[in-house]
PDB file of N, CA and C in Angstrom:
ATOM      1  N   UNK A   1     -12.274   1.730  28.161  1.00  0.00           N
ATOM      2  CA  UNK A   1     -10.989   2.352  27.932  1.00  0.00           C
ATOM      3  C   UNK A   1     -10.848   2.779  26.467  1.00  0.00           C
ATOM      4  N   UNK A   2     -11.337   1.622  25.485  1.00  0.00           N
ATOM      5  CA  UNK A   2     -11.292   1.979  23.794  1.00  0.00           C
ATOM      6  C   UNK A   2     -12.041   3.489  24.029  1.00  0.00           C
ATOM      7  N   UNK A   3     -13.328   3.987  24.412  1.00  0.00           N
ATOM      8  CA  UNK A   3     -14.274   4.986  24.425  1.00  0.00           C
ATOM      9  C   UNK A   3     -13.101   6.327  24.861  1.00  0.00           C
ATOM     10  N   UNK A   4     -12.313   5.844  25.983  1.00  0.00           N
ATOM     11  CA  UNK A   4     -11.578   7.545  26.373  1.00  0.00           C
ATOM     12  C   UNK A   4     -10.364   7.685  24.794  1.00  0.00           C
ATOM     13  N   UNK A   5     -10.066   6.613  24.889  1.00  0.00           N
ATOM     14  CA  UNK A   5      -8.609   6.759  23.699  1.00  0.00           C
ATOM     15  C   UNK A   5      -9.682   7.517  22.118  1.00  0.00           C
ATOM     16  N   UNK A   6     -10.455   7.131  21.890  1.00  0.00           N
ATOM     17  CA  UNK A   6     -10.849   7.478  20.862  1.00  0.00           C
ATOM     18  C   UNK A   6     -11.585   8.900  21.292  1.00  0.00           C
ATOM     19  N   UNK A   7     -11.890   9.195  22.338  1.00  0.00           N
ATOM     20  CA  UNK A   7     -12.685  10.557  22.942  1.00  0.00           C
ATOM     21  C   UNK A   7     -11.641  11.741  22.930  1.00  0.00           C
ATOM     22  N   UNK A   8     -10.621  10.972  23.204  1.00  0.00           N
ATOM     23  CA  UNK A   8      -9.166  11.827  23.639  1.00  0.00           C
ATOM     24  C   UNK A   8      -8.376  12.352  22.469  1.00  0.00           C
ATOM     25  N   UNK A   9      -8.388  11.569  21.741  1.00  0.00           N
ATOM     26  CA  UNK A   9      -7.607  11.429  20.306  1.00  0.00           C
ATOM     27  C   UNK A   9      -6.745  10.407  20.546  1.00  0.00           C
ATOM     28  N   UNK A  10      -6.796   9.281  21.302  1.00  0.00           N
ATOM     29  CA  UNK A  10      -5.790   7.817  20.815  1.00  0.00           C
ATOM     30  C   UNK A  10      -5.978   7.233  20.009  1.00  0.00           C
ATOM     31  N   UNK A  11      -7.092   7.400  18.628  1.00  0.00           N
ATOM     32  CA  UNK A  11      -6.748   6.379  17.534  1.00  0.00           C
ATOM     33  C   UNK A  11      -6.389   7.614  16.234  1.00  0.00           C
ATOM     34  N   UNK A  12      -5.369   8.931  16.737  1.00  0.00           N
ATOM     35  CA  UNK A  12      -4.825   9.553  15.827  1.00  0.00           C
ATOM     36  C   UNK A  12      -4.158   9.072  15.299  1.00  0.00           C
ATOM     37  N   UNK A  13      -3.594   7.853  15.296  1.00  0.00           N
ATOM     38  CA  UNK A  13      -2.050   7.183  14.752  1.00  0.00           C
ATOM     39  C   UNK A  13      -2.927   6.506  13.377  1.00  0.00           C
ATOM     40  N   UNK A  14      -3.920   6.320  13.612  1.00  0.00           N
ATOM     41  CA  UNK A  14      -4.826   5.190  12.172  1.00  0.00           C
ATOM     42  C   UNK A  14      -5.458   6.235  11.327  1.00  0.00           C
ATOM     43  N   UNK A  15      -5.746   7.170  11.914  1.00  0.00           N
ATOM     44  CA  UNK A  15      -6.340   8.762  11.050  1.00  0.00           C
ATOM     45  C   UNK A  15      -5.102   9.395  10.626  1.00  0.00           C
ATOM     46  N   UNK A  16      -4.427   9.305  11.083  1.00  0.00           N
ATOM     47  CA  UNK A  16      -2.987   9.810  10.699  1.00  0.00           C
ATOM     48  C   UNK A  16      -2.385   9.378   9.301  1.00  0.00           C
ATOM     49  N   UNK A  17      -1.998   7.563   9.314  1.00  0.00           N
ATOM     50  CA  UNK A  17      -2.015   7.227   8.737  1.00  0.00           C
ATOM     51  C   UNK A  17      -2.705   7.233   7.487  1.00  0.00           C
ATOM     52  N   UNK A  18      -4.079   7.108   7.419  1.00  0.00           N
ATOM     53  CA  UNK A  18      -5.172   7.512   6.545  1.00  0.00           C
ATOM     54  C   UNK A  18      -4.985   8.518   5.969  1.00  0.00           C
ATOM     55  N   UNK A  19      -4.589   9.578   6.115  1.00  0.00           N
ATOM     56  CA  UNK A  19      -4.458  10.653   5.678  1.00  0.00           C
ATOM     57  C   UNK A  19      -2.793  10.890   4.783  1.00  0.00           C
ATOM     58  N   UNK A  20      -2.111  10.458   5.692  1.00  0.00           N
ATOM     59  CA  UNK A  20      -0.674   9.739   5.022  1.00  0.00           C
ATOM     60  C   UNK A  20      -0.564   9.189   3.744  1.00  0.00           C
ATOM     61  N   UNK A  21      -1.710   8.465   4.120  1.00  0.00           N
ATOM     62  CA  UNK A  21      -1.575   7.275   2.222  1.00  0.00           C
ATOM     63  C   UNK A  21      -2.041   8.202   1.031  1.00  0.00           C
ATOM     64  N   UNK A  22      -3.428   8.939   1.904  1.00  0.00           N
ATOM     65  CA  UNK A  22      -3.770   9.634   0.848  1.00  0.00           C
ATOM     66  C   UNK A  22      -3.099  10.542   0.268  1.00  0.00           C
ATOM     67  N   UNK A  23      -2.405  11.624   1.080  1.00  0.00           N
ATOM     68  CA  UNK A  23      -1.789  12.618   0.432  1.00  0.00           C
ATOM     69  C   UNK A  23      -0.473  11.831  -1.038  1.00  0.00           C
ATOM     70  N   UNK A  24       0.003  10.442   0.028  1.00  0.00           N
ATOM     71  CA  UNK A  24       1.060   9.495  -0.971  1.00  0.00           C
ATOM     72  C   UNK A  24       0.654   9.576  -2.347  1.00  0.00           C
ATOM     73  N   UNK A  25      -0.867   9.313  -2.030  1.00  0.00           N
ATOM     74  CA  UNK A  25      -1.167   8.918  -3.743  1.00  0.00           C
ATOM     75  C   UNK A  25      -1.350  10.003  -4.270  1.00  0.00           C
ATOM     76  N   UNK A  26      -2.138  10.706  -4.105  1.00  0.00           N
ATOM     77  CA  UNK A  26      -1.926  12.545  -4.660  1.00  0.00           C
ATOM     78  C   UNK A  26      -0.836  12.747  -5.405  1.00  0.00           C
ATOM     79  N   UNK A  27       0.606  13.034  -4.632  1.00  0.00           N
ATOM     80  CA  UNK A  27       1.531  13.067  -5.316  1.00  0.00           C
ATOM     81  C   UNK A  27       2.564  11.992  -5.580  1.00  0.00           C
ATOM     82  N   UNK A  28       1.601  11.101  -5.751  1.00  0.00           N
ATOM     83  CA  UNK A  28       1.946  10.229  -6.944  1.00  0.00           C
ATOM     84  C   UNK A  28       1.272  10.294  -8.083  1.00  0.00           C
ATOM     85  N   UNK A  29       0.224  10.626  -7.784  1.00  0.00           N
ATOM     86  CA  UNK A  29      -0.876  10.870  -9.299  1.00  0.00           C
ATOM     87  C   UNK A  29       0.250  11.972  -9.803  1.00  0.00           C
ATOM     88  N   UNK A  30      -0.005  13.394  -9.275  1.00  0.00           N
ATOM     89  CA  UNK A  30       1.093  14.102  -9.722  1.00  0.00           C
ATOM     90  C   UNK A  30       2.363  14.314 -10.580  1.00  0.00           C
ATOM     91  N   UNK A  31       3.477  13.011  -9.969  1.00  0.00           N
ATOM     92  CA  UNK A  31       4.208  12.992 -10.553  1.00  0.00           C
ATOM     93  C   UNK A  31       4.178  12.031 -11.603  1.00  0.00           C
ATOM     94  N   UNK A  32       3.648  11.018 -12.142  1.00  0.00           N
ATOM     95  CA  UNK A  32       3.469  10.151 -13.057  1.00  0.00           C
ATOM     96  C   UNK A  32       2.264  10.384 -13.950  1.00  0.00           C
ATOM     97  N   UNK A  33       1.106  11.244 -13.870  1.00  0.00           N
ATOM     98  CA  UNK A  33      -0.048  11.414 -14.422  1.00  0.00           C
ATOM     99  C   UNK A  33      -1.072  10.271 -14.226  1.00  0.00           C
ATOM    100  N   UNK A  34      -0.867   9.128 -13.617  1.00  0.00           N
ATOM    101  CA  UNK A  34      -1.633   8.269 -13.522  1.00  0.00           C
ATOM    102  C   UNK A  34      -2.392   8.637 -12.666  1.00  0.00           C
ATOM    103  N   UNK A  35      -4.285   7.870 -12.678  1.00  0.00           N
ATOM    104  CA  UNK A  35      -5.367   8.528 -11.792  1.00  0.00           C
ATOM    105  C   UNK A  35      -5.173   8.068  -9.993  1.00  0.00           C
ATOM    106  N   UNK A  36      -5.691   8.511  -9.328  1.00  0.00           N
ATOM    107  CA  UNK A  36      -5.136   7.569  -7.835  1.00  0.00           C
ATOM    108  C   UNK A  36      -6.220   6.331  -7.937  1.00  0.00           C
ATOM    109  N   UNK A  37      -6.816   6.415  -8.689  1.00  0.00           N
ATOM    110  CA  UNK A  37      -7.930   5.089  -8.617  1.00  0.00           C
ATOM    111  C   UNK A  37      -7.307   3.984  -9.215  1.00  0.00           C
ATOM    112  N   UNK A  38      -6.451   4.502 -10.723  1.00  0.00           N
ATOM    113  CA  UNK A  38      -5.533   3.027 -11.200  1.00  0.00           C
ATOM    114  C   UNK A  38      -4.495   2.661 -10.129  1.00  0.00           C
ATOM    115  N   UNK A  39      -3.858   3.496  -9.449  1.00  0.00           N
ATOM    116  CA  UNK A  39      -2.831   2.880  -8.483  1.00  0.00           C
ATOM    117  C   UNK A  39      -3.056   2.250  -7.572  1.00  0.00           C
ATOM    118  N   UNK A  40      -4.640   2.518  -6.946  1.00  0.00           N
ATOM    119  CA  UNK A  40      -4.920   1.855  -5.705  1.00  0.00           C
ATOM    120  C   UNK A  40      -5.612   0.434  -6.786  1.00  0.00           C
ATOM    121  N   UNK A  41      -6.268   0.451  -7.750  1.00  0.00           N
ATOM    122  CA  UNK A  41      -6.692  -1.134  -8.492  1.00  0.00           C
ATOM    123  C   UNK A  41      -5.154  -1.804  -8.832  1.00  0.00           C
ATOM    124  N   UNK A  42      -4.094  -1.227  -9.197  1.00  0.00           N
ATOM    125  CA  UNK A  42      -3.047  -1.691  -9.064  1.00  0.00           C
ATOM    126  C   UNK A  42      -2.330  -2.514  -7.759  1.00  0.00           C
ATOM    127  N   UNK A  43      -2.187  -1.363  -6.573  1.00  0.00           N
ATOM    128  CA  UNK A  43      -1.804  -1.968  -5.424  1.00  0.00           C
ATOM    129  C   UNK A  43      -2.988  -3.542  -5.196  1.00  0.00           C
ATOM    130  N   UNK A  44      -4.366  -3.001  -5.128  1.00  0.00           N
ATOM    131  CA  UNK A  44      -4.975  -4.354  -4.566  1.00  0.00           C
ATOM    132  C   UNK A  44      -4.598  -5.527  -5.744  1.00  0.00           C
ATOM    133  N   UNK A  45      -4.504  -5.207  -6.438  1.00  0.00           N
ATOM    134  CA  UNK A  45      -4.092  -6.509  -7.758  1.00  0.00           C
ATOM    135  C   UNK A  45      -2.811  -7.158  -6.782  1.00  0.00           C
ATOM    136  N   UNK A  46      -2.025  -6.473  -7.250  1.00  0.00           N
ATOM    137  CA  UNK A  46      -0.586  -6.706  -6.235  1.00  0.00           C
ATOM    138  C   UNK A  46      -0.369  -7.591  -5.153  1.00  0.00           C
ATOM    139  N   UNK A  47      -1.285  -6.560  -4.738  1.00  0.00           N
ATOM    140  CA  UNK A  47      -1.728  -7.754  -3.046  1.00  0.00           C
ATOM    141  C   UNK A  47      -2.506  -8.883  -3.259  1.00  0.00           C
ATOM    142  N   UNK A  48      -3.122  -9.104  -4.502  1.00  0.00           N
ATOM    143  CA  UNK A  48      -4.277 -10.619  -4.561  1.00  0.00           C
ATOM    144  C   UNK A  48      -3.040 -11.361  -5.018  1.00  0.00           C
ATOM    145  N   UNK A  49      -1.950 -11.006  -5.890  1.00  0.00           N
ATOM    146  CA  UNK A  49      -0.981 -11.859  -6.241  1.00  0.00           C
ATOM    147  C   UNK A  49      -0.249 -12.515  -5.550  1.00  0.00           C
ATOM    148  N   UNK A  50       0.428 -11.606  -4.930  1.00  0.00           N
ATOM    149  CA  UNK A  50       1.348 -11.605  -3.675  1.00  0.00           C
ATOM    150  C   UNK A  50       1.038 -12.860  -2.598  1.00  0.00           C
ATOM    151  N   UNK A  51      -0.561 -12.563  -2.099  1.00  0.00           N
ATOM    152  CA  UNK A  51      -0.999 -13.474  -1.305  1.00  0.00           C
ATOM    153  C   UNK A  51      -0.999 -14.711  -1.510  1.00  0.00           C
ATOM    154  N   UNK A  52      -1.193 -15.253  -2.428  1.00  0.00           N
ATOM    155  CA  UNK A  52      -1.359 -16.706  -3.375  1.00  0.00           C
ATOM    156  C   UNK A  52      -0.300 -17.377  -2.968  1.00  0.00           C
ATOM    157  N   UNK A  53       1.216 -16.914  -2.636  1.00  0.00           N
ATOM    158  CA  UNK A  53       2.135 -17.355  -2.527  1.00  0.00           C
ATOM    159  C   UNK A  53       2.684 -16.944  -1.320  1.00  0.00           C
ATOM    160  N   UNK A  54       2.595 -16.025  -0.442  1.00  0.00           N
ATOM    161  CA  UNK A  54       3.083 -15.861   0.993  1.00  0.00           C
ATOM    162  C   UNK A  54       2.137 -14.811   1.389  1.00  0.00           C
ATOM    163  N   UNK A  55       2.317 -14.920   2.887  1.00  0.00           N
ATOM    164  CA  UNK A  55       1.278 -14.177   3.558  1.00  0.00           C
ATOM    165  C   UNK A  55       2.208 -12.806   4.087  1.00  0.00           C
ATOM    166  N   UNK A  56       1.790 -11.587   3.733  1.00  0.00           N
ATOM    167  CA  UNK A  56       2.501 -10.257   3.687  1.00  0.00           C
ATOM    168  C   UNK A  56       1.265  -9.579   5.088  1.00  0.00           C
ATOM    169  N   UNK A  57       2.077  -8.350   5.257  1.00  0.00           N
ATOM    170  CA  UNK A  57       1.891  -7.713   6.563  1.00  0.00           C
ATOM    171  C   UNK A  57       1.534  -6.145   5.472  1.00  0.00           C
ATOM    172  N   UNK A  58       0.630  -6.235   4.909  1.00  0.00           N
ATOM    173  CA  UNK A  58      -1.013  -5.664   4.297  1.00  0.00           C
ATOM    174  C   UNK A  58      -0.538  -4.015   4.879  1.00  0.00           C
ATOM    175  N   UNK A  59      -0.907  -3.958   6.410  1.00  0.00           N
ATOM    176  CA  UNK A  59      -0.535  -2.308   6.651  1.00  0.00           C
ATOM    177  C   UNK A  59       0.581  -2.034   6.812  1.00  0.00           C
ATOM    178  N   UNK A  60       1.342  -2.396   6.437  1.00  0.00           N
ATOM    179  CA  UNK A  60       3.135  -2.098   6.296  1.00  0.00           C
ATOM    180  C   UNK A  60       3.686  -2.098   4.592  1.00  0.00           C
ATOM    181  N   UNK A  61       2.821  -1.977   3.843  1.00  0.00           N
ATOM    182  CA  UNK A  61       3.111  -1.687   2.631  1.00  0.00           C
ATOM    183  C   UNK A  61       3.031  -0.504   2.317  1.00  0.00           C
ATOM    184  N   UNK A  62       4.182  -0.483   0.914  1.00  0.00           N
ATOM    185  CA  UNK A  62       4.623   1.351   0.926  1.00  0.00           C
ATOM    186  C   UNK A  62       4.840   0.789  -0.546  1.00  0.00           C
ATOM    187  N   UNK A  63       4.048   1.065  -1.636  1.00  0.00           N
ATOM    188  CA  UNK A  63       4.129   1.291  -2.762  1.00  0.00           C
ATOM    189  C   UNK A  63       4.143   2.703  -3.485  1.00  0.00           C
ATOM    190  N   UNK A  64       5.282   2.915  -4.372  1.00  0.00           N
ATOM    191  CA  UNK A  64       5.274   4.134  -5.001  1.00  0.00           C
ATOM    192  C   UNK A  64       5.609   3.804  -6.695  1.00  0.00           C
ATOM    193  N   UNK A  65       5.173   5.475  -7.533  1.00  0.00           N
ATOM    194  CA  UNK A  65       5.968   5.380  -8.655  1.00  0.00           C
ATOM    195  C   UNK A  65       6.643   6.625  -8.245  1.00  0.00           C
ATOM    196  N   UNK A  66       7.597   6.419  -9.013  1.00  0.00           N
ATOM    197  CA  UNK A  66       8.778   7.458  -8.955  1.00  0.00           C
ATOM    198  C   UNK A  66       9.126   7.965 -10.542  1.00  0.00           C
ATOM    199  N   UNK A  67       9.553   8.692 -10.776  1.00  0.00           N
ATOM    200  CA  UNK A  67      10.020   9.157 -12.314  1.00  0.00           C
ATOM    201  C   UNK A  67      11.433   9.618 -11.979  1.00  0.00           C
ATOM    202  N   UNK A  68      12.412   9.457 -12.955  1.00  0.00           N
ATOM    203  CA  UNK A  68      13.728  10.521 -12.702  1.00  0.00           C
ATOM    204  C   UNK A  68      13.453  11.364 -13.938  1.00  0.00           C
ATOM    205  N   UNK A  69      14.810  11.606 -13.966  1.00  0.00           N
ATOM    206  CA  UNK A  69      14.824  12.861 -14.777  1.00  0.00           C
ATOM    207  C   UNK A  69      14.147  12.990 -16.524  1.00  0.00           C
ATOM    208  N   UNK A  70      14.952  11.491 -16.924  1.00  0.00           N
ATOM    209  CA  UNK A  70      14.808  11.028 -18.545  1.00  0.00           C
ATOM    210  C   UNK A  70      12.638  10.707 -18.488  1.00  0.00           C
ATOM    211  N   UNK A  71      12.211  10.977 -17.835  1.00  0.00           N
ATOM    212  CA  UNK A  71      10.817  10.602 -17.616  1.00  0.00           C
ATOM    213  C   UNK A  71      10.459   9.286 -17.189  1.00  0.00           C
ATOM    214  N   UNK A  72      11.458   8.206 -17.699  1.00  0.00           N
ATOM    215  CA  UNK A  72      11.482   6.952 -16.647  1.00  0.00           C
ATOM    216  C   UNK A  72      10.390   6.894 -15.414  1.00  0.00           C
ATOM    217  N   UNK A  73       9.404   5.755 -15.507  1.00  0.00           N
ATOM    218  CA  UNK A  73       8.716   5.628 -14.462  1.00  0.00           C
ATOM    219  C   UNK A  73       9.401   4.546 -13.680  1.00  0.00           C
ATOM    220  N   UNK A  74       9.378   4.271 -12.361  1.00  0.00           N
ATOM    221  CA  UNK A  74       9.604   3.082 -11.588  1.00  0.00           C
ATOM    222  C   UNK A  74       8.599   2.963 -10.656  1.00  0.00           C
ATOM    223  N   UNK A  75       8.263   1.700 -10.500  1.00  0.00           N
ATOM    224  CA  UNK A  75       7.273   1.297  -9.444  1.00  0.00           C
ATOM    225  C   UNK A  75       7.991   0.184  -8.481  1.00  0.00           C
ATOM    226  N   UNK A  76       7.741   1.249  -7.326  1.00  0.00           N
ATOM    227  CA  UNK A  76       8.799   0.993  -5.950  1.00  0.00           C
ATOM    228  C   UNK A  76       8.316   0.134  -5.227  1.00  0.00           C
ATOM    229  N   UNK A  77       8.273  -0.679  -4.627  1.00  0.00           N
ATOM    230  CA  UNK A  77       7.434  -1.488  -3.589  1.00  0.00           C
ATOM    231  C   UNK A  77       8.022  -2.114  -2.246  1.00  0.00           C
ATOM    232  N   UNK A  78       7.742  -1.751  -1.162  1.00  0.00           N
ATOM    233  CA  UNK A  78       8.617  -2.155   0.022  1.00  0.00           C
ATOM    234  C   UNK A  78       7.086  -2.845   0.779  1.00  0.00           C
ATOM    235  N   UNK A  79       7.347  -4.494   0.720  1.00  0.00           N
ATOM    236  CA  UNK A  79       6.014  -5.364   0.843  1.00  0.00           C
ATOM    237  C   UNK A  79       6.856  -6.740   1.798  1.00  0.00           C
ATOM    238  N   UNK A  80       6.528  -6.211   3.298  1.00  0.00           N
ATOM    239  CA  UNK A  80       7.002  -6.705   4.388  1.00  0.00           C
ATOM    240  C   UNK A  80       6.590  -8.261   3.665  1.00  0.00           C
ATOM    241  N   UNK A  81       7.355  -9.263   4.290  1.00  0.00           N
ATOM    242  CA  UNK A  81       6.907 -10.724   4.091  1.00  0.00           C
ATOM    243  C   UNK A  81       6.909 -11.218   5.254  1.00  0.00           C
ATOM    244  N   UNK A  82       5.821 -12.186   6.161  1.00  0.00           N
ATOM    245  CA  UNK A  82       5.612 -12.881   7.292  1.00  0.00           C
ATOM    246  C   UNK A  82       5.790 -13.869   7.218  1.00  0.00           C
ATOM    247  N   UNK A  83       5.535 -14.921   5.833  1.00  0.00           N
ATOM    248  CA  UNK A  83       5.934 -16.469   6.212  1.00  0.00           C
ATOM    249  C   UNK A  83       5.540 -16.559   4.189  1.00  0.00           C
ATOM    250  N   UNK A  84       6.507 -17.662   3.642  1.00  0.00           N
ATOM    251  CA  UNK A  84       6.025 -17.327   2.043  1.00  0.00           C
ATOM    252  C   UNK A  84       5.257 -18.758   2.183  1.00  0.00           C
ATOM    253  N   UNK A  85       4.047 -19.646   1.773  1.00  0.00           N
ATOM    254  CA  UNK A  85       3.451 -20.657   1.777  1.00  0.00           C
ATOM    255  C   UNK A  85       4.173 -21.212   0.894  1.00  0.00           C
ATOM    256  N   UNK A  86       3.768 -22.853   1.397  1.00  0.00           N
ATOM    257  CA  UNK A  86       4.816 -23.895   0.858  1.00  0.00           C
ATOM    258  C   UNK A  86       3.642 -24.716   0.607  1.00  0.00           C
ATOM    259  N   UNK A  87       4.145 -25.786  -0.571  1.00  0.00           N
ATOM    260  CA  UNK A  87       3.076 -26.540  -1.136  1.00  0.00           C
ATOM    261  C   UNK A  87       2.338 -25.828  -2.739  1.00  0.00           C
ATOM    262  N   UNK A  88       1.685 -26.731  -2.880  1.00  0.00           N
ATOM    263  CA  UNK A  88       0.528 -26.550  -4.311  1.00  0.00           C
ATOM    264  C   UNK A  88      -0.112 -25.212  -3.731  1.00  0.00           C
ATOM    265  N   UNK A  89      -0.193 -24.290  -4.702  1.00  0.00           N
ATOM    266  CA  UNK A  89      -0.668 -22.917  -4.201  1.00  0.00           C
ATOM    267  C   UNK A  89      -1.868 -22.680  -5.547  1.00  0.00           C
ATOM    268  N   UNK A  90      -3.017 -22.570  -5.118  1.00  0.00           N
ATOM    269  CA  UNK A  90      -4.474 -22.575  -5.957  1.00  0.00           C
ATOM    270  C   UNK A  90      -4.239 -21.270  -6.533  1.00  0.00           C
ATOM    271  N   UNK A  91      -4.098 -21.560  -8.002  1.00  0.00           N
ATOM    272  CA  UNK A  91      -3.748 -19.404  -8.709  1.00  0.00           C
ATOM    273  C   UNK A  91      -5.335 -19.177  -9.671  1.00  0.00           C
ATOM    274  N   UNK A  92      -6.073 -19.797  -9.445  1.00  0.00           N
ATOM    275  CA  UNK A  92      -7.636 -19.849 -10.003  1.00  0.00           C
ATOM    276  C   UNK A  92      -8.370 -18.362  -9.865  1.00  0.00           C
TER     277      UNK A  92
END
């Protein structure tokens, strides 16, 4: 059944996506001048942090920078949370 969905085009929703993030970072490079390679070593930093202390839902993250008008950068982050770990948490 995986063989017809992928023959057919049923795993357009993950190529879709893929293509989604990328164009994201594009114009985000764009509007902030930063390279898309520092944002994505940024995001995974993010996510090694993040994890240490609760366990997050990884493909449901939507990180951006934004600029307004005064040139102001902001770095946006909408980073689903599933359960935050409790106890001594190893930050090594």
């Amino acid at each position: 059944m995986d063989f017809f969905k992928k023959f057919f085009g049923g795993d357009k929703d993950s190529s879709g996506q893929v293509a989604k993030d990328r164009l994201r970072i594009v114009l985000m490079h764009d509007r902030t001048d930063i390279t898309p390679q520092l944002l994505e070593d940024l995001r995974d930093e993010i996510i090694d942090v993040l994890t240490k202390y609760m366990e997050i839902d990884e493909k449901k993250i939507d990180i951006s920078l934004d600029k307004d008008d005064q040139r102001a950068v902001a770095l946006v982050a909408n980073i689903p949370v599933i359960k935050i770990k409790r106890g001594k948490v190893d930050v090594n």
